[in-house]
Protein backbone atom coordinates (compact mmCIF):
# COMPACT_ATOMS: atom_id res chain seq x y z
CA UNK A 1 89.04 119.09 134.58
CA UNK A 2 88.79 120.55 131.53
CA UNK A 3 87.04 123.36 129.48
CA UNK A 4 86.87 124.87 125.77
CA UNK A 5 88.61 127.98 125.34
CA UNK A 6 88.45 128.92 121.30
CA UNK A 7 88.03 125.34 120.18
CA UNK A 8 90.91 124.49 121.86
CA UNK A 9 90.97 122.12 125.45
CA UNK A 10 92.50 124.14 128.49
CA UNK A 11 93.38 121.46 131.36
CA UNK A 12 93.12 122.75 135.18
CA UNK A 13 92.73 121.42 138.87
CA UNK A 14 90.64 122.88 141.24
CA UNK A 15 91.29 122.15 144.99
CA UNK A 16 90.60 123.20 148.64
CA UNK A 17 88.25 125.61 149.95
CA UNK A 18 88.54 129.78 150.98
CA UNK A 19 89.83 132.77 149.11
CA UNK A 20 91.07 131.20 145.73
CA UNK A 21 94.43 131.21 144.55
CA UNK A 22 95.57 130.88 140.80
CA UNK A 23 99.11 128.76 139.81
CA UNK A 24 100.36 129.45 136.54
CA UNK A 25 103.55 127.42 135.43
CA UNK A 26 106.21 128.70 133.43
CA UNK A 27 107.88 127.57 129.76
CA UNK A 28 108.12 123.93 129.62
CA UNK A 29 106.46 123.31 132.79
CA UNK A 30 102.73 122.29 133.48
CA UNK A 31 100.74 122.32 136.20
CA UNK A 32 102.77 119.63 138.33
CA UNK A 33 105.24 122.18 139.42
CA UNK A 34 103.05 123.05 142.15
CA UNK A 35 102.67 119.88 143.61
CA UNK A 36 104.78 120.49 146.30
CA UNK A 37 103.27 123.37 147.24
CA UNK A 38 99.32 122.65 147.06
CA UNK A 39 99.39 120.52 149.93
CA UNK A 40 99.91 123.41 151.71
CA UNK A 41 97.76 125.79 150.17
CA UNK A 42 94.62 124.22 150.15
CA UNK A 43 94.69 123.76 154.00
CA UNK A 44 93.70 126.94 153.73
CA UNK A 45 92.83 128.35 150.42
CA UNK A 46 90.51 127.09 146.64
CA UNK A 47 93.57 126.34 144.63
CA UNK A 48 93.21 126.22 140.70
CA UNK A 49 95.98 124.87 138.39
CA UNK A 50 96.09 125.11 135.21
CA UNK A 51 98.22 124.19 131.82
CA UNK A 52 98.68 126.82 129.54
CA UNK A 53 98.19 126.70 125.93
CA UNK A 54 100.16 124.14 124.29
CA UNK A 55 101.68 122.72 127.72
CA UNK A 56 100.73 119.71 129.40
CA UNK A 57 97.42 118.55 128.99
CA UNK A 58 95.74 122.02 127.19
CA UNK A 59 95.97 122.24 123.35
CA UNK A 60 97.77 124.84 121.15
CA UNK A 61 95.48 127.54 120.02
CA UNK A 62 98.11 128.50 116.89
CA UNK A 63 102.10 129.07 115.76
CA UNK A 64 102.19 132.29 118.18
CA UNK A 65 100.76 131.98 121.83
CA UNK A 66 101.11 136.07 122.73
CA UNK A 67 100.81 136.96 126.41
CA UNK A 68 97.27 137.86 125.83
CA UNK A 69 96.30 134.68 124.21
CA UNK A 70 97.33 132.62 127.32
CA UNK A 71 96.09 135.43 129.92
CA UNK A 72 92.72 134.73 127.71
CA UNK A 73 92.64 131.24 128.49
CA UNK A 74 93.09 131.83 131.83
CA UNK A 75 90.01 134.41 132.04
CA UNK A 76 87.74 131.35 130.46
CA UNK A 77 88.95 129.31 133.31
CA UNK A 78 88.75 131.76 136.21
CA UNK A 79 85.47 133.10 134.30
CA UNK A 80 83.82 129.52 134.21
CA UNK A 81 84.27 129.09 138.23
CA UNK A 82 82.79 132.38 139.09
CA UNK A 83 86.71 133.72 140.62
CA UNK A 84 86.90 137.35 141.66
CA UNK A 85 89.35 138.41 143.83
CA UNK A 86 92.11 135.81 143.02
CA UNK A 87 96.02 135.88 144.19
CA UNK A 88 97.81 134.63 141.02
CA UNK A 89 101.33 133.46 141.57
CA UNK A 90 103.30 133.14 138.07
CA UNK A 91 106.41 131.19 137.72
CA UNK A 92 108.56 132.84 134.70
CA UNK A 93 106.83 132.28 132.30
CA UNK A 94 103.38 132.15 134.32
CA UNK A 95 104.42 135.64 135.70
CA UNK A 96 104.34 137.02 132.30
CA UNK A 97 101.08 135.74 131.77
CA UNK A 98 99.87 137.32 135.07
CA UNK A 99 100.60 140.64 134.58
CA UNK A 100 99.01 140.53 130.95
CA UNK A 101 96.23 138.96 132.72
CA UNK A 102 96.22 141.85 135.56
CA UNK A 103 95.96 144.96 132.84
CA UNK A 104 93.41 142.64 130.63
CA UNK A 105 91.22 141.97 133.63
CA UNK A 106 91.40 143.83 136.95
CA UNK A 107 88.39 142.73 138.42
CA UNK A 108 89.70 139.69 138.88
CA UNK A 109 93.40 140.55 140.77
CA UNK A 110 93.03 140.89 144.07
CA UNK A 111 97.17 139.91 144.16
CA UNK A 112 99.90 139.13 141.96
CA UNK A 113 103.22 137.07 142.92
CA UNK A 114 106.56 137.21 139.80
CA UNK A 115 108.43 133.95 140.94
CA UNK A 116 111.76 134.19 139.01
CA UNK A 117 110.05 136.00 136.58
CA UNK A 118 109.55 140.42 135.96
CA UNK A 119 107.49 143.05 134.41
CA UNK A 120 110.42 143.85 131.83
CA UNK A 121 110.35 142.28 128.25
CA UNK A 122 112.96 140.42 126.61
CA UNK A 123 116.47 142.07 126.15
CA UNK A 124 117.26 142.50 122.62
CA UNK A 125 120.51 139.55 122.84
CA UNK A 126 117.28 137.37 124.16
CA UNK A 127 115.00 137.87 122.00
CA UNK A 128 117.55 136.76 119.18
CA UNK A 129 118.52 133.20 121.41
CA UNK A 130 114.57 132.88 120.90
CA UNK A 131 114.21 133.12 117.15
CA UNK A 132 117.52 131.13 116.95
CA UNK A 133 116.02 128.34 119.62
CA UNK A 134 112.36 128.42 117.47
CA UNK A 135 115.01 127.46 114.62
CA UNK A 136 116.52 124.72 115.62
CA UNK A 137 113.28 123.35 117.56
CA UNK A 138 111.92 122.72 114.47
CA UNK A 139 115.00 119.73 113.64
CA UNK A 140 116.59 119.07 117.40
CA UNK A 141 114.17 119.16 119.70
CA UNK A 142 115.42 116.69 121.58
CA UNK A 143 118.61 118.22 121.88
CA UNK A 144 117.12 121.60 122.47
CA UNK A 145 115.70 121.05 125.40
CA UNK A 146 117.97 118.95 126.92
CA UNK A 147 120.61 121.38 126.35
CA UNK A 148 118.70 124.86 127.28
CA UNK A 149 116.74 122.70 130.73
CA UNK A 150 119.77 121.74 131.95
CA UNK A 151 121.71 125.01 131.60
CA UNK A 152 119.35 126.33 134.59
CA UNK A 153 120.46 124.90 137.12
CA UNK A 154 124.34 125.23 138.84
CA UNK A 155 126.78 121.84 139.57
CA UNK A 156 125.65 122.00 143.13
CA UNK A 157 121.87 121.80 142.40
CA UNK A 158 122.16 119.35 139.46
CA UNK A 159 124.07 117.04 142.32
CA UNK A 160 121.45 117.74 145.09
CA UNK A 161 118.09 117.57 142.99
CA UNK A 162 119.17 114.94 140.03
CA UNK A 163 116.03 113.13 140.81
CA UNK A 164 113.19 116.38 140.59
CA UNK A 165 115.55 117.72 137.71
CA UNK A 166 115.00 114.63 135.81
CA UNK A 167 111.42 114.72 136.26
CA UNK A 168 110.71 118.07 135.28
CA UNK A 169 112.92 117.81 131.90
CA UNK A 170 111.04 114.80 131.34
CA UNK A 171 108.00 116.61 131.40
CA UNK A 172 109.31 119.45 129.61
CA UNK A 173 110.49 117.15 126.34
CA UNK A 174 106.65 115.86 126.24
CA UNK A 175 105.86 120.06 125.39
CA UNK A 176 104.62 119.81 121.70
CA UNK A 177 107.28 121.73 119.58
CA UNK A 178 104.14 123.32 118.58
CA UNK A 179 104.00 124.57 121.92
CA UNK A 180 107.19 125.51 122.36
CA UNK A 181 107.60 127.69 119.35
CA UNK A 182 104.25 129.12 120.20
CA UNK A 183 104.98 129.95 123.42
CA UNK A 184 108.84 131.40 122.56
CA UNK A 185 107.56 133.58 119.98
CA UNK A 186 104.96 134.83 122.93
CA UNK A 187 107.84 135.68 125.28
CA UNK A 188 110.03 137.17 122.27
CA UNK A 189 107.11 139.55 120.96
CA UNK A 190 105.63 140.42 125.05
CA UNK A 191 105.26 144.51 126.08
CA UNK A 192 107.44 145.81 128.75
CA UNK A 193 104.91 145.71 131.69
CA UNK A 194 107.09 148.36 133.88
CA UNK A 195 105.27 150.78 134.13
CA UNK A 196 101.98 149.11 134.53
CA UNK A 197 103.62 146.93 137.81
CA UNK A 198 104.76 150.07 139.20
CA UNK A 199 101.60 151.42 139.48
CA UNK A 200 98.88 148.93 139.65
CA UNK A 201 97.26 148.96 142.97
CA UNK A 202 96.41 145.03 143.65
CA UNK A 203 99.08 143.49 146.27
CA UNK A 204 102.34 143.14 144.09
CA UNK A 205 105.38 140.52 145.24
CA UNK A 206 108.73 138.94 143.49
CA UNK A 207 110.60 135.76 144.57
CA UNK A 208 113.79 135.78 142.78
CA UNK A 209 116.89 133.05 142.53
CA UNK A 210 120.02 134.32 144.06
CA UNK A 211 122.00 133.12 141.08
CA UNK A 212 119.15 133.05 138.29
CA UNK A 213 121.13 133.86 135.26
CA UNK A 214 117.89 134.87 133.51
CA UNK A 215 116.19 137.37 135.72
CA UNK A 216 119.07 139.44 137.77
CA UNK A 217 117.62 139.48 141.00
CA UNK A 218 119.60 142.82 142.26
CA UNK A 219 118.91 144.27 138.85
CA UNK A 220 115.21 143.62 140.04
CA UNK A 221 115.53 144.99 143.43
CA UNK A 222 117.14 147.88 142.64
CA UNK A 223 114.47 148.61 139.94
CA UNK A 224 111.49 147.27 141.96
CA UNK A 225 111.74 146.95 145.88
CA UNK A 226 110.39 150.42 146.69
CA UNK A 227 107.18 149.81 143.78
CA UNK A 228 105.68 146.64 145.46
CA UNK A 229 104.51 144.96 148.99
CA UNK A 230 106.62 142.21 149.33
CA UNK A 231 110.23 141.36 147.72
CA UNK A 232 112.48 138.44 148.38
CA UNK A 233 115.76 137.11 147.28
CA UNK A 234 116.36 133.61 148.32
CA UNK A 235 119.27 130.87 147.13
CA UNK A 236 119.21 129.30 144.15
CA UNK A 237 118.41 130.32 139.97
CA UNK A 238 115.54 130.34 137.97
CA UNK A 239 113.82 126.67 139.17
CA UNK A 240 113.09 128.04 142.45
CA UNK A 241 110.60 125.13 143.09
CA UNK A 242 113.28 122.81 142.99
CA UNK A 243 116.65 123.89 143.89
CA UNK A 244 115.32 125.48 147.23
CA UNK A 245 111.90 123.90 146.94
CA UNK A 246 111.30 124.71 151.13
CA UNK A 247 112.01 128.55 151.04
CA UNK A 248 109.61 129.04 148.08
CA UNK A 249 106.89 127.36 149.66
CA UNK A 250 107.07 129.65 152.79
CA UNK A 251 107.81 132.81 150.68
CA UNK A 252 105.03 132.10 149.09
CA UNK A 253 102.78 131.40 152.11
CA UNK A 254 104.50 134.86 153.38
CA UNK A 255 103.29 136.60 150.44
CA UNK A 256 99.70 135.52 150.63
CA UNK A 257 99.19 135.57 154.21
């Protein structure tokens, strides 16, 4: 389905019946990501997808897609089906939106899961691999995102999930550069959200990779664990949906039981 969010199309799926639940996907992804776990969701729950701005099938609204901008889109979406109350699980990217999302519009957060993803903006050495990336998307993209997709994942998952891993980069080179500079700049220029997840009173949770060389998942505990209802570390990096696709699912049907 689709809607009109500031002239610009915003793509989303809308499944199953019950409390409703709200899957954002992170940088490069789209809404597929979830597909292995909506078969298990809507047993039980209204499940809405949707592709952010300038990712899968939803347009670019400009050259910089800030948090707000996408949590905006999402609020048209959410706003349009009458949802109040929602569980939102964000995957990195997705999380960021959440949260920005959350402060924007609390009447709307019942819950909000961070899978592989944290209240904390960008390191300073991070935000410069961003401006440096937005650089050289502009004449390799190609070679961009072949390079920077398959740097998440270790030997031992590339070997065990070549054929998921090859689907989701393919997916991830059909990302508009547009979309991809839009969305960098987002994540380079997003507010530390610390203080906000400490304290916000709708049912917190974090799923973070083992060896996820982008979010340091004892970093996160340490900093976190005592703030928030539900915390889990499980095996594997930042693609927890694919390199250990099974233990996500139930964490995440853990977190919203």
């Amino acid at each position: 389905m689709k809607i009109t969010h500031k002239g610009s199309t915003i793509f989303y799926t809308d499944q199953g019946e019950g409390a409703p639940i709200v899957l954002l996907h992170g940088f490069l992804e789209n809404s597929t990501m979830w597909d292995s776990l909506l078969p298990f969701l809507i047993k039980k729950y209204r499940v809405i997808c949707i592709d952010l701005l300038g990712h899968g099938n939803s347009d670019c609204l400009g050259y910089i897609h800030t948090m707000q901008d996408f949590s905006d889109a999402v609020y048209t979406v959410m706003d349009a089906l009458q949802l109040t109350d929602s569980s939102i699980i964000g995957h990195s990217m997705g999380g960021y939106v959440g949260i920005a999302f959350a402060k924007a519009y609390p009447e709307k957060i019942k819950a909000l899961c961070l899978l592989n993803s944290t209240p904390e903006a960008d390191p300073e050495e991070r935000k410069q691999l961003r401006i440096r990336a937005n650089q050289m998307a502009k004449k390799q993209f190609e070679q961009l995102i072949r390079m920077s997709f398959v740097n998440l994942f270790d030997p031992t998952s590339k070997e065990l999930h070549e054929h998921a891993i090859t689907e989701a980069l393919e997916h991830a080179l059909q990302t508009p550069v547009q979309g991809y500079i839009a969305s960098n700049e987002g994540m380079r220029l997003r507010e530390d959200k610390t203080k906000f997840w400490k304290n916000a009173s709708f049912k917190k949770g974090m799923i973070l990779g083992e060896t996820d060389w982008i979010i340091d998942a004892q970093q996160q505990k340490e900093k976190f664990s005592s703030y928030i209802d539900y915390f889990s570390i499980i095996k594997g990096g930042h693609m927890s949906h694919i390199s250990n696709r099974d233990r996500m699912i139930q964490e995440v049907l853990n977190f919203i039981a």
